[in-house]
N, C-alpha and C. Protein backbone atom coordinates (compact mmCIF):
# COMPACT_ATOMS: atom_id res chain seq x y z
N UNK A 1 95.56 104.79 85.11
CA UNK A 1 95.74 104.93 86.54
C UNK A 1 96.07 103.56 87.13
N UNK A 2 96.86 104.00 87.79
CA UNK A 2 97.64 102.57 88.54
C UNK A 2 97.25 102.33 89.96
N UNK A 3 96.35 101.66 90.65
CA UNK A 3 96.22 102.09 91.71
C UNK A 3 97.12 100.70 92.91
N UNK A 4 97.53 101.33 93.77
CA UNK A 4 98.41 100.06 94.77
C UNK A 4 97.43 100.93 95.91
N UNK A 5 98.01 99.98 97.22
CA UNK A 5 98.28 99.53 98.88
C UNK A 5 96.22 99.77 98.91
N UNK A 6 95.93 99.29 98.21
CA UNK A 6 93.90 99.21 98.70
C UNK A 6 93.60 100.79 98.14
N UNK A 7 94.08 101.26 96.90
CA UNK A 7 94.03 102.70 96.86
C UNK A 7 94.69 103.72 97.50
N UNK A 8 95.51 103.77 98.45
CA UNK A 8 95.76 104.59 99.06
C UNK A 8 97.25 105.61 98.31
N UNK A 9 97.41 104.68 97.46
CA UNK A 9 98.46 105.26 96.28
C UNK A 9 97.71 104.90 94.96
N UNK A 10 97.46 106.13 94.54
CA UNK A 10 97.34 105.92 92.64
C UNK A 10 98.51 106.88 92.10
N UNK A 11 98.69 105.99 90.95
CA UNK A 11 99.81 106.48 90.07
C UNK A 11 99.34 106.83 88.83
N UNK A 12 99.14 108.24 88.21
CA UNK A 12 98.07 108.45 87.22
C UNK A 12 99.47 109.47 86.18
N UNK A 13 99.58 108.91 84.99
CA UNK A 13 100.25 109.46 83.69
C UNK A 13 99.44 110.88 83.49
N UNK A 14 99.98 111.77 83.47
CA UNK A 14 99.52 112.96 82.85
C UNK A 14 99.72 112.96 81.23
N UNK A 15 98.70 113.66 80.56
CA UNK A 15 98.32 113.53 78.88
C UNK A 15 99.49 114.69 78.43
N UNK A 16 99.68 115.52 79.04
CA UNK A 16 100.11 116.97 78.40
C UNK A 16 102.14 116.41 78.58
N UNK A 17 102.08 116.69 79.69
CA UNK A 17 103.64 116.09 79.83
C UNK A 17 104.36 115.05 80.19
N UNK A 18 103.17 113.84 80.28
CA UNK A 18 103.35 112.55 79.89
C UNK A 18 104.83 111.69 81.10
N UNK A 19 104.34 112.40 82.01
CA UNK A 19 104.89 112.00 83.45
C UNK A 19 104.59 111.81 84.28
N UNK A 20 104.94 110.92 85.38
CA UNK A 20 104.00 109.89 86.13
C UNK A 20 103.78 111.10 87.30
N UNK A 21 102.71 111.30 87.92
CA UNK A 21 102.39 111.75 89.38
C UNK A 21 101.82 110.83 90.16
N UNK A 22 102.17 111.02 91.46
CA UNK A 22 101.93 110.01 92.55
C UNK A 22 100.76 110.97 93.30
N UNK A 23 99.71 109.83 93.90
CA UNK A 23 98.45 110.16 94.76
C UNK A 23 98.74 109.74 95.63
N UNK A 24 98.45 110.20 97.00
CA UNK A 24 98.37 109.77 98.19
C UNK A 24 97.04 109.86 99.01
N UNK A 25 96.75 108.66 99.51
CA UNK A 25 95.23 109.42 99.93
C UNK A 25 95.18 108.34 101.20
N UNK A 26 95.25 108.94 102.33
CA UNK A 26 94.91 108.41 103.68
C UNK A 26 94.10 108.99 104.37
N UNK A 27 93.24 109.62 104.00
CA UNK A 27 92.17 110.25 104.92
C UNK A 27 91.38 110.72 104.04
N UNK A 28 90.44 111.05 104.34
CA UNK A 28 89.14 112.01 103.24
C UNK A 28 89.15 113.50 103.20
N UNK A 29 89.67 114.11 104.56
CA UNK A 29 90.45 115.78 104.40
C UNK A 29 91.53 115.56 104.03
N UNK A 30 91.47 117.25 103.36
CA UNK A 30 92.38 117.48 102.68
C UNK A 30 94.18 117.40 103.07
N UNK A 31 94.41 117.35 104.19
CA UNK A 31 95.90 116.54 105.08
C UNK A 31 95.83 115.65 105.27
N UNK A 32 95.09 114.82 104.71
CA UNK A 32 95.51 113.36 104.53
C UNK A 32 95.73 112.77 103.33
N UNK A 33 96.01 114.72 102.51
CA UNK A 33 96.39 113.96 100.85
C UNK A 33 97.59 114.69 100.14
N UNK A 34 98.44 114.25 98.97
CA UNK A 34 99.03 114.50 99.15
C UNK A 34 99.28 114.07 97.64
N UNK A 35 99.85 114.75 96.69
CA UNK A 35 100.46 114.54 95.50
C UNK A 35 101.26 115.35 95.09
N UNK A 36 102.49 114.25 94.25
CA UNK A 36 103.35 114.70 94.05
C UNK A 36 103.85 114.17 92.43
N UNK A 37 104.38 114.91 91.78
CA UNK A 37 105.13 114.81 90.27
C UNK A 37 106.19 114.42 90.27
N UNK A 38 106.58 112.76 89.80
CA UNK A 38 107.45 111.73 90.26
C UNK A 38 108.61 112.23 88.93
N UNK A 39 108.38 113.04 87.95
CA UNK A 39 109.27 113.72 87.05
C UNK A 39 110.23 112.79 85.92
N UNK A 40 109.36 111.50 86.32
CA UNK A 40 109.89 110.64 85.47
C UNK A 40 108.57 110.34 84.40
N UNK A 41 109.26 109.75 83.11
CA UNK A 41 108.42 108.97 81.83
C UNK A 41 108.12 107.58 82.45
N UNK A 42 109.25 106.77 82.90
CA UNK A 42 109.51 105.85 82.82
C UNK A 42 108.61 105.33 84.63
N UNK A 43 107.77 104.02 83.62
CA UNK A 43 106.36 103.35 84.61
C UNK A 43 107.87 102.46 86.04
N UNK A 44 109.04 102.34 85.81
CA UNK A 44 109.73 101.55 86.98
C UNK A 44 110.29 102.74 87.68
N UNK A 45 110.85 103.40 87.28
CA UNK A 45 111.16 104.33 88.06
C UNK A 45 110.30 105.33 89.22
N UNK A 46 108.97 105.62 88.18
CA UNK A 46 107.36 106.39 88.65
C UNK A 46 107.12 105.29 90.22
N UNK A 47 107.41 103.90 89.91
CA UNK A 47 106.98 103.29 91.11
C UNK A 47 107.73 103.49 92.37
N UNK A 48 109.23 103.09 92.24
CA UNK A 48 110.14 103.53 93.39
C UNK A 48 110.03 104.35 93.67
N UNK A 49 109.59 105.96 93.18
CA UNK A 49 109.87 107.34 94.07
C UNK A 49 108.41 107.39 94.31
N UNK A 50 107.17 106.49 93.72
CA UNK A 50 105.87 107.03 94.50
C UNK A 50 106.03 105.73 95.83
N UNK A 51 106.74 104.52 95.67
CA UNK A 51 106.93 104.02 96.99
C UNK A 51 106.82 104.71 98.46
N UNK A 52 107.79 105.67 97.84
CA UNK A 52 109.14 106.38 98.48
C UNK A 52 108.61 107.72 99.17
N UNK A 53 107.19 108.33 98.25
CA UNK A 53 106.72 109.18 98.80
C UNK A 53 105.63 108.80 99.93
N UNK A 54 104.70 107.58 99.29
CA UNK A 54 104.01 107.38 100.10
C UNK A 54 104.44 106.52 101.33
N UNK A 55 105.52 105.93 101.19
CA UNK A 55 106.03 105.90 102.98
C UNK A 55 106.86 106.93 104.01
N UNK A 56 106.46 107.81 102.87
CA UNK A 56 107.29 109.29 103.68
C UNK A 56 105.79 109.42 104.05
N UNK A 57 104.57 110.07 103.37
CA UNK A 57 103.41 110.26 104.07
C UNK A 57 102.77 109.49 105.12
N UNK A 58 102.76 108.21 105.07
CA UNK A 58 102.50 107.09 106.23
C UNK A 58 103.15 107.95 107.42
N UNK A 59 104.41 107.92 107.46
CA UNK A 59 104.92 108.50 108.67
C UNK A 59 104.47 109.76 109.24
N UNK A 60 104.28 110.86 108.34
CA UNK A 60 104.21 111.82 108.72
C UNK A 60 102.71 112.03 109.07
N UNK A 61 102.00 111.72 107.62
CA UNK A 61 100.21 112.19 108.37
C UNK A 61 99.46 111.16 109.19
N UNK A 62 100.02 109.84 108.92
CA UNK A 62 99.01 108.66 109.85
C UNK A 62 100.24 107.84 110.57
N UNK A 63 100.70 108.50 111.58
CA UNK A 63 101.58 107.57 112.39
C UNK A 63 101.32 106.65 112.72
N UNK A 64 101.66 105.40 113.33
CA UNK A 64 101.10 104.49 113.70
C UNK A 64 100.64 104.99 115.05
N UNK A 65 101.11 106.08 115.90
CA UNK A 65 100.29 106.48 117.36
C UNK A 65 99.32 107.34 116.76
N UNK A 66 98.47 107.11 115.42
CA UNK A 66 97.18 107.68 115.44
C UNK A 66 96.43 106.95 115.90
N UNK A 67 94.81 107.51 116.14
CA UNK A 67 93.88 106.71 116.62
C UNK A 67 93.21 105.97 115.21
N UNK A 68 93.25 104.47 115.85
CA UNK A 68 92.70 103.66 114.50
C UNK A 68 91.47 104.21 113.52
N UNK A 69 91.36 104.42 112.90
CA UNK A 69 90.05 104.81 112.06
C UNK A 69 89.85 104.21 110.40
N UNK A 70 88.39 104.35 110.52
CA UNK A 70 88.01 103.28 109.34
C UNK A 70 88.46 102.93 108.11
N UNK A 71 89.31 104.53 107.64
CA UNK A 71 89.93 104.66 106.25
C UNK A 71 91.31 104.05 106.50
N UNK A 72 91.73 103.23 107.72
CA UNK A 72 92.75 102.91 107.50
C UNK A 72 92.86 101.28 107.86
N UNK A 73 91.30 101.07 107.38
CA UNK A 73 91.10 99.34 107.55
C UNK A 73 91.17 99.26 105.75
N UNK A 74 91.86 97.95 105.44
CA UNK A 74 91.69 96.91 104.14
C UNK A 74 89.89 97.61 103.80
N UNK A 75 89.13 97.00 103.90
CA UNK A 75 88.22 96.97 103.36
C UNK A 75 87.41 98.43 103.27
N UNK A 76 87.95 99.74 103.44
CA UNK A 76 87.27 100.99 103.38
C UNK A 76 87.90 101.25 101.90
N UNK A 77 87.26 101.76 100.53
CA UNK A 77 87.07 101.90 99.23
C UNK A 77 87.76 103.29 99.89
N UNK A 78 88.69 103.70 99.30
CA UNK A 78 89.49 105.32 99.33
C UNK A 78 88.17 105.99 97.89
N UNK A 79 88.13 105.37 96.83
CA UNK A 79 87.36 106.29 95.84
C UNK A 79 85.66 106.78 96.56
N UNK A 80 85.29 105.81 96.90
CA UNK A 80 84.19 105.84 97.11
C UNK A 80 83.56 106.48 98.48
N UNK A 81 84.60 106.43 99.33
CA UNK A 81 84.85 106.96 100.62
C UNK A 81 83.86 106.17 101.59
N UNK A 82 83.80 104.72 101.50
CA UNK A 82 82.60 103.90 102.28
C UNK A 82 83.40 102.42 102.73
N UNK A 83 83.06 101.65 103.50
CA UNK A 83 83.39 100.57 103.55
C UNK A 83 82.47 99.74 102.74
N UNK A 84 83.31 98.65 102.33
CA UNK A 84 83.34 97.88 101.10
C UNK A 84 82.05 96.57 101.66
N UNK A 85 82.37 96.72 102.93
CA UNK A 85 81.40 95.80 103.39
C UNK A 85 79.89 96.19 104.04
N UNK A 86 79.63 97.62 103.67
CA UNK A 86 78.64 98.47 104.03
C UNK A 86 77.90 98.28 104.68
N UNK A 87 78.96 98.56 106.07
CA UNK A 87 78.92 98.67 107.22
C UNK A 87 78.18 99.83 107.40
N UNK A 88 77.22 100.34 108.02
CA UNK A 88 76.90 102.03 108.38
C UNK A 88 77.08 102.68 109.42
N UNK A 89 78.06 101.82 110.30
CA UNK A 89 77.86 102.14 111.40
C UNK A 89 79.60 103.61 111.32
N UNK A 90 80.40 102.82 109.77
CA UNK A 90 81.52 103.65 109.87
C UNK A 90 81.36 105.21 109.26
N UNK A 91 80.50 105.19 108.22
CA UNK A 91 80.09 106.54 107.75
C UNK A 91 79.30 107.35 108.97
N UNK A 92 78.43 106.22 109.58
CA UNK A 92 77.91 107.54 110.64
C UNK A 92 78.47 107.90 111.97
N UNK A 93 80.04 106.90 112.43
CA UNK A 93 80.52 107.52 113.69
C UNK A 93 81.78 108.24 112.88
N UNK A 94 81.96 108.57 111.62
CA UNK A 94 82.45 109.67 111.37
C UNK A 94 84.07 108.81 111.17
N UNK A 95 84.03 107.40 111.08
CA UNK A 95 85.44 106.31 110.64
C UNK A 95 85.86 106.05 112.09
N UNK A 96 85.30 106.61 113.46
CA UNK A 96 85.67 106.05 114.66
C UNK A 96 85.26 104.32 114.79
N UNK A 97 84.43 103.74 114.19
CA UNK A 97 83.77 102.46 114.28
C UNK A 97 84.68 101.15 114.19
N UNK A 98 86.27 101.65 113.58
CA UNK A 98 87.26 100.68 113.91
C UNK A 98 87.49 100.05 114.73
N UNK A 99 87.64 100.77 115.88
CA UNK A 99 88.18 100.23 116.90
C UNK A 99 87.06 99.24 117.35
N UNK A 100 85.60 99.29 117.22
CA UNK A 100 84.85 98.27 117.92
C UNK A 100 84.50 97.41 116.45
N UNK A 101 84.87 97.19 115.36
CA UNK A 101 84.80 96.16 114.40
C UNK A 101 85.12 94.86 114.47
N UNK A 102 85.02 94.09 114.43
CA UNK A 102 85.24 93.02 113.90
C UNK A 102 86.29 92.36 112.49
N UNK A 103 85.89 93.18 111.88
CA UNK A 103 86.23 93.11 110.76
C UNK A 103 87.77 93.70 110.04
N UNK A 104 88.05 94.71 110.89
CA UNK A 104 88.96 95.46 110.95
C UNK A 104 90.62 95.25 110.66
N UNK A 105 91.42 95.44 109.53
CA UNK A 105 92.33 94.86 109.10
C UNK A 105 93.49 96.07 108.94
N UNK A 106 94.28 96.33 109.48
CA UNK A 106 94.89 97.52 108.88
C UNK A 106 95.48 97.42 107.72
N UNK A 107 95.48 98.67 106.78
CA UNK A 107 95.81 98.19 105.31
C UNK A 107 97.05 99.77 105.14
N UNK A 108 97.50 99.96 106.73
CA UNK A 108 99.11 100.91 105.60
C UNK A 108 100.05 100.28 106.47
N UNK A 109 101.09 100.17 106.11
CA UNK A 109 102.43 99.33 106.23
C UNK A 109 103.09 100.25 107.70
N UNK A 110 103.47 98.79 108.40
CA UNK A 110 104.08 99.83 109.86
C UNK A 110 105.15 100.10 109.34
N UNK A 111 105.06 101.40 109.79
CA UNK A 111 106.47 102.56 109.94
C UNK A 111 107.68 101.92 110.64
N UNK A 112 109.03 101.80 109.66
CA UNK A 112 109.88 101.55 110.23
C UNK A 112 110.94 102.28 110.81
């Protein structure tokens, strides 16, 4: 498993047909995820079209006119579903706690 952008893309080889699928994961429900079978063998190619998907998802499920939230700061762990700096204040206002952080870094690429 390949993971890029702070987790929010993993790139994981399947065993059986030995072709790359792309993860998308910007939120912790289930529309904020998103995978897709990049239909290639080949690890350079697997990267450009999971680029390609996950800045198609940026746009579509987390616009930049969403409201800021925690899973979409640098330091919130996508596996673990917590901030890295265990904070509690973001698990218990439910990832609203961005906007009054400190700490707060956005970690998906503005939409061009």
């Amino acid at each position: 498993m390949i993971r890029l952008h702070a987790g929010r893309l993993l790139l994981v080889c399947d065993r059986i047909d030995r072709t790359w699928h792309a993860r998308v994961i910007l939120g912790p429900k289930a529309e904020h995820q998103v995978e897709v079978d990049t239909g290639t063998n080949s690890l350079h190619d697997a990267l450009l079209k999971a680029e390609a998907v996950f800045q198609a998802a940026v746009a579509s499920i987390r616009p930049e006119t969403a409201s800021v939230m925690c899973w979409d700061c640098i330091q919130w762990e996508m596996s673990t579903q917590r901030c890295d700096l265990l904070l509690p204040e973001s698990k218990r206002s439910g990832g609203r706690y961005a906007v009054s952080c400190d700490f707060f870094q956005r970690a998906l690429p503005a939409a061009d």
